[in-house]
Protein backbone atom coordinates (compact mmCIF):
# COMPACT_ATOMS: atom_id res chain seq x y z
CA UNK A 1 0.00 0.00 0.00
CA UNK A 2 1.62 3.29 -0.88
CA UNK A 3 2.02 5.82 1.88
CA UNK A 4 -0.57 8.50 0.57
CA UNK A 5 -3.36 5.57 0.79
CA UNK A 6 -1.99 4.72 4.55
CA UNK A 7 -2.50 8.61 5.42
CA UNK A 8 -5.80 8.73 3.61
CA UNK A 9 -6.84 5.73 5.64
CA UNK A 10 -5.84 6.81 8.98
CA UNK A 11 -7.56 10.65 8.26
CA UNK A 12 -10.85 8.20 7.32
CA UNK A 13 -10.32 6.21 10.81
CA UNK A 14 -10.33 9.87 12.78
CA UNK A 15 -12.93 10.91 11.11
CA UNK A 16 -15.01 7.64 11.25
CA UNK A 17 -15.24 7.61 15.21
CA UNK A 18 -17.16 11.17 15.46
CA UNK A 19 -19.50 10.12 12.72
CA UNK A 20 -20.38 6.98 14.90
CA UNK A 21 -21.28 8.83 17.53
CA UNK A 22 -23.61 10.91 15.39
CA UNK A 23 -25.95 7.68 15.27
CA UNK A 24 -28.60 7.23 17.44
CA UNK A 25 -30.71 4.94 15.43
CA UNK A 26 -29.21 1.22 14.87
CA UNK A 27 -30.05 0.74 11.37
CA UNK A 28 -28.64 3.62 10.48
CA UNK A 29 -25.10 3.30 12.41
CA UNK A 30 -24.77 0.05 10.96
CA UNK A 31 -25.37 1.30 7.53
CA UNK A 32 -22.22 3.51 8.74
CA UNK A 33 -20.30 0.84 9.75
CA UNK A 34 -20.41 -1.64 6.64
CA UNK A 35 -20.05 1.36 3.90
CA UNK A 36 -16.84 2.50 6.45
CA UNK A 37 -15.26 -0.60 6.42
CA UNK A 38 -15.53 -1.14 2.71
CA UNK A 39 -13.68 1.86 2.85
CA UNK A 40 -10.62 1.49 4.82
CA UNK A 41 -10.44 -1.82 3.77
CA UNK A 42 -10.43 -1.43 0.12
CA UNK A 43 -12.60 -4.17 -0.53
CA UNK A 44 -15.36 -5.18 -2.88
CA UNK A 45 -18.59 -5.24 -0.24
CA UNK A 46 -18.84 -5.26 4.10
CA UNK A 47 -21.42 -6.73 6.39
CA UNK A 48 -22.64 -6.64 9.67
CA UNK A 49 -23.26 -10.05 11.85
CA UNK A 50 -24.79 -9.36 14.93
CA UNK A 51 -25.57 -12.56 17.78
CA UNK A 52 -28.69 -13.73 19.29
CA UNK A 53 -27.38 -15.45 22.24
CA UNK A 54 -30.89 -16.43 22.73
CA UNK A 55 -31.33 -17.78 19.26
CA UNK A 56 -27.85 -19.46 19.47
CA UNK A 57 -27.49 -17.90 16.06
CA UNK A 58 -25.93 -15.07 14.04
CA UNK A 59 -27.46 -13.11 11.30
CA UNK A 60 -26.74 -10.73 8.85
CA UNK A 61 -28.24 -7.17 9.91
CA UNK A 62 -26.15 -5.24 6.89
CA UNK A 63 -24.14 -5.63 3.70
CA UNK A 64 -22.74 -3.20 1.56
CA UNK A 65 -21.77 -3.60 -2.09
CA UNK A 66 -24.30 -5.11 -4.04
CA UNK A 67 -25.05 -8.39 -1.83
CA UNK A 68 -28.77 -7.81 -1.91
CA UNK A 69 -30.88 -7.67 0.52
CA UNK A 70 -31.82 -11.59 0.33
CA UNK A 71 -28.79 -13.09 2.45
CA UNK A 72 -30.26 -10.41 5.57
CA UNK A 73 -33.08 -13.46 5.99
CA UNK A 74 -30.24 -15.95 6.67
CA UNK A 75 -29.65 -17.35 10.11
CA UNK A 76 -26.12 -19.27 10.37
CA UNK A 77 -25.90 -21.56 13.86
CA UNK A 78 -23.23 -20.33 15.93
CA UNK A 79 -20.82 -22.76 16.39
CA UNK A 80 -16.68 -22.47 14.96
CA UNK A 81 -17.73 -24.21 11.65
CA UNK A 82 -18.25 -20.89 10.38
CA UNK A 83 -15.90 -18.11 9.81
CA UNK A 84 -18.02 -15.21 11.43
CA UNK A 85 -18.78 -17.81 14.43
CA UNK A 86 -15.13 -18.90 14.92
CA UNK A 87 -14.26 -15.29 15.06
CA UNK A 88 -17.13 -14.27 17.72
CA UNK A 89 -16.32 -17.89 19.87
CA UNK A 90 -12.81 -17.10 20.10
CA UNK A 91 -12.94 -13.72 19.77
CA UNK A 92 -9.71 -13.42 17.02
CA UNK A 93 -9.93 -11.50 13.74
CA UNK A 94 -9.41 -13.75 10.91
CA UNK A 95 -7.82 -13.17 7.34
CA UNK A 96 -8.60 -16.07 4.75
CA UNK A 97 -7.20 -15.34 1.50
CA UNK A 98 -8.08 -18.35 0.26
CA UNK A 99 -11.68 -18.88 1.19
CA UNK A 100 -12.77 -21.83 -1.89
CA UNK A 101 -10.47 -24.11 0.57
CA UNK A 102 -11.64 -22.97 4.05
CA UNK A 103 -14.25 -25.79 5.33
CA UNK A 104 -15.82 -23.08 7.44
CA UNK A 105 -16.76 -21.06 4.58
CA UNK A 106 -20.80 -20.74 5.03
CA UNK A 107 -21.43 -21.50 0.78
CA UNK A 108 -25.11 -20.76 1.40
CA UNK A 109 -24.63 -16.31 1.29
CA UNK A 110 -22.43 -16.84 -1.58
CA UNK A 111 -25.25 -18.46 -3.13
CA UNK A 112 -27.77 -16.15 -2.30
CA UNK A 113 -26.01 -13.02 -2.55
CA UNK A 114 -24.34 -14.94 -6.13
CA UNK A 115 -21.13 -13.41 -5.33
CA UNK A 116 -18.11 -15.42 -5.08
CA UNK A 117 -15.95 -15.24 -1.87
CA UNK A 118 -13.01 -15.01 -2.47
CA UNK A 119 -10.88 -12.94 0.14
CA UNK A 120 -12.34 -12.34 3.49
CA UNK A 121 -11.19 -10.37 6.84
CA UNK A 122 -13.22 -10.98 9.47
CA UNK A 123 -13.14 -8.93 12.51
CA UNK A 124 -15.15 -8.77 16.43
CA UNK A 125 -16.99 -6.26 17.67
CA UNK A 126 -16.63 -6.45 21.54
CA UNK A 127 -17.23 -3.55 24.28
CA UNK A 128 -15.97 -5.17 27.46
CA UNK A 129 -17.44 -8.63 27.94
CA UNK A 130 -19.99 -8.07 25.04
CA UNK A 131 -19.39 -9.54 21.83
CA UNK A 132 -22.24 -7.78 19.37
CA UNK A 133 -20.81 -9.36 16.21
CA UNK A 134 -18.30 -9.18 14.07
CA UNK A 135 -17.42 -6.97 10.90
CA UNK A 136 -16.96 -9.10 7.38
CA UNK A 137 -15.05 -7.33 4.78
CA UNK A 138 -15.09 -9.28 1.60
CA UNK A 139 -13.39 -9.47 -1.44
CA UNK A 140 -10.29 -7.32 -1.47
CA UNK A 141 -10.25 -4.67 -4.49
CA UNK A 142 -8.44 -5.60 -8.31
CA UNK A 143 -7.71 -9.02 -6.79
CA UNK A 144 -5.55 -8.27 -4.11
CA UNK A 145 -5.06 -9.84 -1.06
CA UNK A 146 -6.19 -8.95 2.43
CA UNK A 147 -3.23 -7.71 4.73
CA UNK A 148 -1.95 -7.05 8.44
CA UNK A 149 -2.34 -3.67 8.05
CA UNK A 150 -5.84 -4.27 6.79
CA UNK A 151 -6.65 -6.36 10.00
CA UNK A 152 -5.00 -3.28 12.02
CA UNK A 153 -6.97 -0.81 10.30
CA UNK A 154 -10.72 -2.61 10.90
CA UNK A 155 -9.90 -3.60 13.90
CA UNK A 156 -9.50 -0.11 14.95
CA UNK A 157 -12.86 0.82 13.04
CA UNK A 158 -14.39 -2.38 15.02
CA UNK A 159 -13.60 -0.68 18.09
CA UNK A 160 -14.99 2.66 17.75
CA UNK A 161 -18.05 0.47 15.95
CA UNK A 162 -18.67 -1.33 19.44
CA UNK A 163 -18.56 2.33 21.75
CA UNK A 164 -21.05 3.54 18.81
CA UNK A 165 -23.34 0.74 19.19
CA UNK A 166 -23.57 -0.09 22.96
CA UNK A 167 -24.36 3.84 23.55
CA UNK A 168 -27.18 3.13 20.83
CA UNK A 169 -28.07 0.29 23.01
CA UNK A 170 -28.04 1.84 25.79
CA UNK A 171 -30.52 4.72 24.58
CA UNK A 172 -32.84 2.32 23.45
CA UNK A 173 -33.06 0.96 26.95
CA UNK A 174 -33.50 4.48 28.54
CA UNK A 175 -36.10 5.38 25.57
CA UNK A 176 -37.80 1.90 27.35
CA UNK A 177 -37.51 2.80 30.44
CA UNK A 178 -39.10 6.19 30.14
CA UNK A 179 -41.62 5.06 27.67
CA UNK A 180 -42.78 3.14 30.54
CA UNK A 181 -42.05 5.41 33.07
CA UNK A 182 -44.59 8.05 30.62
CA UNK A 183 -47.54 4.76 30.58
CA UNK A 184 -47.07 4.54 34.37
CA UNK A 185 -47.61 8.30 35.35
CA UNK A 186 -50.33 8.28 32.17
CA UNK A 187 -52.59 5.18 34.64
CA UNK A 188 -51.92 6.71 37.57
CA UNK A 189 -53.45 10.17 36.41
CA UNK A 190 -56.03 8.03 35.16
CA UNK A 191 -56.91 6.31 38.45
CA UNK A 192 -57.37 9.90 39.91
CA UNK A 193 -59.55 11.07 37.33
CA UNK A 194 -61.45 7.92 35.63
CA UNK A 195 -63.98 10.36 33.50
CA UNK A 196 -60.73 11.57 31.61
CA UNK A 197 -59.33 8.06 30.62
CA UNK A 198 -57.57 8.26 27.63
CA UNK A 199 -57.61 12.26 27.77
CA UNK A 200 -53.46 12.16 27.63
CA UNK A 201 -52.92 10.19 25.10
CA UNK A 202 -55.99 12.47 22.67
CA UNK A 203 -54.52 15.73 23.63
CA UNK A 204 -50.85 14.37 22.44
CA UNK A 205 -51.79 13.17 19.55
CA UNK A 206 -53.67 16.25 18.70
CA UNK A 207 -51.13 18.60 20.05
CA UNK A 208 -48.56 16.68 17.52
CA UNK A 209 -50.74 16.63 14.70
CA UNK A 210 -51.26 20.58 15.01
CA UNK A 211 -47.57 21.05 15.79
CA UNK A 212 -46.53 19.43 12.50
CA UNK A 213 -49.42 21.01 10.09
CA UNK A 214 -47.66 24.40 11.37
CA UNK A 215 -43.98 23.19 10.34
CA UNK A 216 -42.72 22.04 13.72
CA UNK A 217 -39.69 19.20 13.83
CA UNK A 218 -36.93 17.41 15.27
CA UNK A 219 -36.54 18.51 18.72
CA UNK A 220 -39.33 21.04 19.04
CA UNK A 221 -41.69 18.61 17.89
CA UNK A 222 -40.46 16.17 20.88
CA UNK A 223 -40.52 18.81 23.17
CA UNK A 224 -44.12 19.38 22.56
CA UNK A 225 -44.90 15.49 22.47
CA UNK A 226 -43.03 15.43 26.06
CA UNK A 227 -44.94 18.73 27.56
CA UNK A 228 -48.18 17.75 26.44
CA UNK A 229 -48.08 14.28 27.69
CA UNK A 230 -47.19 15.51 30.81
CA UNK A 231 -49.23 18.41 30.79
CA UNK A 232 -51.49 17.31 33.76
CA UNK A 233 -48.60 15.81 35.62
CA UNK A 234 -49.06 18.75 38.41
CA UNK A 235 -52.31 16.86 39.07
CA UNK A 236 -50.69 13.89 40.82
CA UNK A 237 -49.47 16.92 44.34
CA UNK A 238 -52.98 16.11 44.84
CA UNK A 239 -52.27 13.41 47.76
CA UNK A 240 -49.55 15.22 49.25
CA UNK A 241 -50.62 18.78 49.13
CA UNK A 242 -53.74 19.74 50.74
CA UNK A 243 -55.57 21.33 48.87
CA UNK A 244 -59.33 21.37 47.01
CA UNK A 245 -60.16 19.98 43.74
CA UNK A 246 -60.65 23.95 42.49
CA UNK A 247 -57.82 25.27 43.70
CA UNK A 248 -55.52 22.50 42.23
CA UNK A 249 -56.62 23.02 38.93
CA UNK A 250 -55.40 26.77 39.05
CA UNK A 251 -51.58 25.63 40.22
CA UNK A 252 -51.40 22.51 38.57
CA UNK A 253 -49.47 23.46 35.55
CA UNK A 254 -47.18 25.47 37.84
CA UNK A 255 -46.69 22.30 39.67
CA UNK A 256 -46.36 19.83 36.70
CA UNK A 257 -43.70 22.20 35.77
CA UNK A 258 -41.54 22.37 38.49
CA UNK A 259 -41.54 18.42 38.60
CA UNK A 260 -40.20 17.98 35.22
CA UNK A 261 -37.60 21.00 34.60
CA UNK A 262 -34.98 19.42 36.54
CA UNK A 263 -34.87 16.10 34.16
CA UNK A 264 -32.32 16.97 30.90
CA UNK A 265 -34.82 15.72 28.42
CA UNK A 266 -37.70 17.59 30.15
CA UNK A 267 -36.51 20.88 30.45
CA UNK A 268 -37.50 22.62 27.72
CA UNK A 269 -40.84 20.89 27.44
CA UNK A 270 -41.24 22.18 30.91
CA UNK A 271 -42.27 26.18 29.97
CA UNK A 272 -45.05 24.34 27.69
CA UNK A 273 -46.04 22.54 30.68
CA UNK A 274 -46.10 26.02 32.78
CA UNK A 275 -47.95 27.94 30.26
CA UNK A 276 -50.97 25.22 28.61
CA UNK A 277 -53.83 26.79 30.66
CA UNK A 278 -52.69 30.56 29.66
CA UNK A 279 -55.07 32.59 27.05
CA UNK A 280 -54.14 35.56 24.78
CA UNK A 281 -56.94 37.75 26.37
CA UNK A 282 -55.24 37.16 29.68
CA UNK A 283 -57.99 35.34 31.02
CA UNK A 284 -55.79 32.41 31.70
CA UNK A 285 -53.22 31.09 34.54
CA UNK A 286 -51.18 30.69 36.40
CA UNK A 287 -49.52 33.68 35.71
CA UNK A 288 -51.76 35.59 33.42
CA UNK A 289 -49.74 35.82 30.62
CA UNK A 290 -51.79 37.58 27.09
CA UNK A 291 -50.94 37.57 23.69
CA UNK A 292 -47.22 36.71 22.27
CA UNK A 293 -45.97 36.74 25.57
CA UNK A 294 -47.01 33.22 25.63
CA UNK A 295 -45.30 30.20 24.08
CA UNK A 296 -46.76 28.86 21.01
CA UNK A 297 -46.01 25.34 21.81
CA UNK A 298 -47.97 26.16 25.07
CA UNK A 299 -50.85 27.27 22.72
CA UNK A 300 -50.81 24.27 20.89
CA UNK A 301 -51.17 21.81 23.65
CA UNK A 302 -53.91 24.07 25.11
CA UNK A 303 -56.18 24.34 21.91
CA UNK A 304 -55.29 20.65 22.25
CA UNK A 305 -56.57 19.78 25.59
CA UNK A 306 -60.02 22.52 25.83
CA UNK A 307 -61.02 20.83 22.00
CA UNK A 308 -60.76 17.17 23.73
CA UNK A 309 -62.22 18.32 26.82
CA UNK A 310 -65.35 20.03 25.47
CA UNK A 311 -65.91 17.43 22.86
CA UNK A 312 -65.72 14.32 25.27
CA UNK A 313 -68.33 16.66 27.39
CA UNK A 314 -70.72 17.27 24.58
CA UNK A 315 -70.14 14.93 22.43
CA UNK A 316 -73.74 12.99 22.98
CA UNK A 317 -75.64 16.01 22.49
CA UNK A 318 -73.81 17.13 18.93
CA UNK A 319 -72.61 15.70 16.09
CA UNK A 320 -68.98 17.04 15.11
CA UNK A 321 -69.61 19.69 12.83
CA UNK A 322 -72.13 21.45 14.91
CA UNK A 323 -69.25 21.42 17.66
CA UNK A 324 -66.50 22.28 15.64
CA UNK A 325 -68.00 25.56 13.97
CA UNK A 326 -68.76 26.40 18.02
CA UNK A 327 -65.60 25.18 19.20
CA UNK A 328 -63.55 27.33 16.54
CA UNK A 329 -65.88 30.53 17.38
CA UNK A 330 -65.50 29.82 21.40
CA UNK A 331 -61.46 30.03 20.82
CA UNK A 332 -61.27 32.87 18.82
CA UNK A 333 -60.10 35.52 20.69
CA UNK A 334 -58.16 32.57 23.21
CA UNK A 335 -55.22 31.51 20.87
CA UNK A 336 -52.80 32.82 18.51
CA UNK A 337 -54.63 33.23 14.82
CA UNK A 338 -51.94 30.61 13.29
CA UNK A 339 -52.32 28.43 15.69
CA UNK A 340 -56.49 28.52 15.07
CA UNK A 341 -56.27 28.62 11.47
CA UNK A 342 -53.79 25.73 11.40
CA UNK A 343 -56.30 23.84 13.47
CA UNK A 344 -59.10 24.81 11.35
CA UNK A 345 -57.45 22.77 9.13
CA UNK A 346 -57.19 20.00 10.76
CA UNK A 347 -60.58 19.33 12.26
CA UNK A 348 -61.82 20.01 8.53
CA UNK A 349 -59.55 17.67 7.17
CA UNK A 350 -60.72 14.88 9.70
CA UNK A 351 -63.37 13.26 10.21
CA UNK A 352 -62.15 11.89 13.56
CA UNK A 353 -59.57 14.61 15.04
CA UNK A 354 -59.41 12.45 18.42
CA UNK A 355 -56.86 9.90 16.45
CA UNK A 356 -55.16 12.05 13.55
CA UNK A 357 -51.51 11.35 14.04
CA UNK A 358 -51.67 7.72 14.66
């Protein structure tokens, strides 16, 4: 390998460990991993085995250069007659140049993917006492064989691949964890107030819906999500503050605020929280606020909320359209005009508004 390639190689390898770490979705880091190693391997195609311990088997979760698609429904049994499960059993990279003669060679992916094997460098992926998998480069480029250096170079991207993915991992299992934590505070607000079951889950779908008819995304689109399913989250003080039915509803928001602004993901969703039950003629609280001064995301779970509220109160005694063209005139001088018109839109455009962004 000439010494330009070697520096071009090692620039790609510093460059390749930030770009992990830009991943937070698995399919897409892995797509990052097989095109990378392609790359500082100089070879034909990559893929991605990953192990199901449970399974007792390894599969193929990505390839790269024209393998198809196919070969990612094969399951090979993990045991050392394959290449990819000798190197995850024993936990060594292996370089076969020479792969026709290796009795380990798994024929069936050459004869799904109909390529030919003919070079192969096959390295772990292993963060502490975790093996995920292992990284397959295959076929080395105009013939060539697959070197030391190679093996140094993956191994290094194999490395920086296994950080990448168990911090993926381990934001899957905190998503979990507060996805549950989010159905858990959702029942118990439920048990307090059985009339409203299923309330949460309306007004955050609604809130959503409007938030992405007026151009919201990314992370102030979440942040609304967050603050309007815990909008009512104050509501829970109930059993340790004492305090009437009446006067909770005036401080809950207040409340539900003050709870969440102290957890990192929360924080800005917490203002929305705070501000839900304020109206642009001031006739809101807690603090009063009027016009501007309050935040549109606010707005948008509280158009939200009072449409779910009075519809689920009514909703016997009038078909939807009657209590849409009252709903829209009862808000009128209550919420930003984009944020009315934009809903407007949305309750015409619906026939069931309680369900639009599922």
């Amino acid at each position: 390998m000439h010494i330009a390639d070697e520096i071009n190689i090692i620039s790609r390898l510093c460059r390749i460990g930030q770009e992990f770490s830009s991943s937070t979705d698995l399919d897409e880091l892995l797509a990052k991993i097989s095109r990378c190693s392609s790359e500082v391997c100089l070879s034909e195609s990559a893929s991605i085995i990953l192990l199901d311990e449970e399974a007792g088997e390894m599969y193929f979760k990505e390839v790269s250069g024209g393998m198809g698609e196919i070969i990612k429904k094969i399951r090979i049994p993990l045991n050392e007659n394959s290449i990819a499960g000798w190197c995850i059993l024993k936990r060594e990279a292996q370089i076969i140049n020479d792969v026709a003669n290796d009795p380990r060679h798994y024929k069936k992916v050459d004869e799904a993917s109909k390529v030919k094997t003919r070079t192969l460098l096959a390295i772990p992926i292993i963060w502490g006492d975790k093996v995920f998998g292992c990284i397959e480069a295959i076929n080395k480029k105009d013939g060539k064989l697959f070197t030391e250096k190679d093996q140094e170079y993956l191994t290094v991207l194999a490395h920086q691949a296994a950080v990448a993915l168990n911090n993926v991992y381990l934001m899957g299992n905190l998503r979990n964890f507060f996805n549950y934590s989010v159905e858990i505070l959702i029942a118990a607000l439920e048990a307090l107030e059985p009339f409203a079951k299923g309330h949460i889950i309306r007004v955050a779908r609604l809130a959503v819906t409007l938030a992405r008819e007026m151009g919201y995304s990314g992370a102030e689109l979440e942040n609304i999500w967050y603050a309007a399913y815990f909008h009512d989250v104050g509501k829970l003080a109930r059993e340790s503050i004492y305090m009437s039915h009446q006067d909770l509803e005036k401080v809950h928001p207040a409340l539900g605020a003050s709870l969440i602004e102290n957890i990192k993901i929360l924080e800005k969703a917490a203002p929305l929280v705070r501000h839900h039950h304020e109206r642009t003629d001031g006739s809101g609280f807690p603090d009063g606020l009027k016009g501007e001064s309050i935040p549109e995301g606010a707005q948008i779970i509280g158009i939200s909320e009072e449409y779910d509220e009075m519809w689920w109160a009514i909703r016997d005694n009038m078909n939807r359209q009657e209590f849409n063209k009252e709903f829209l005139e009862h808000v009128k001088d209550r919420f930003q005009q984009a944020i009315i018109e934009a809903f407007r839109g949305i309750v015409e455009k619906y026939h069931n508004p309680d369900y639009v962004s599922r």
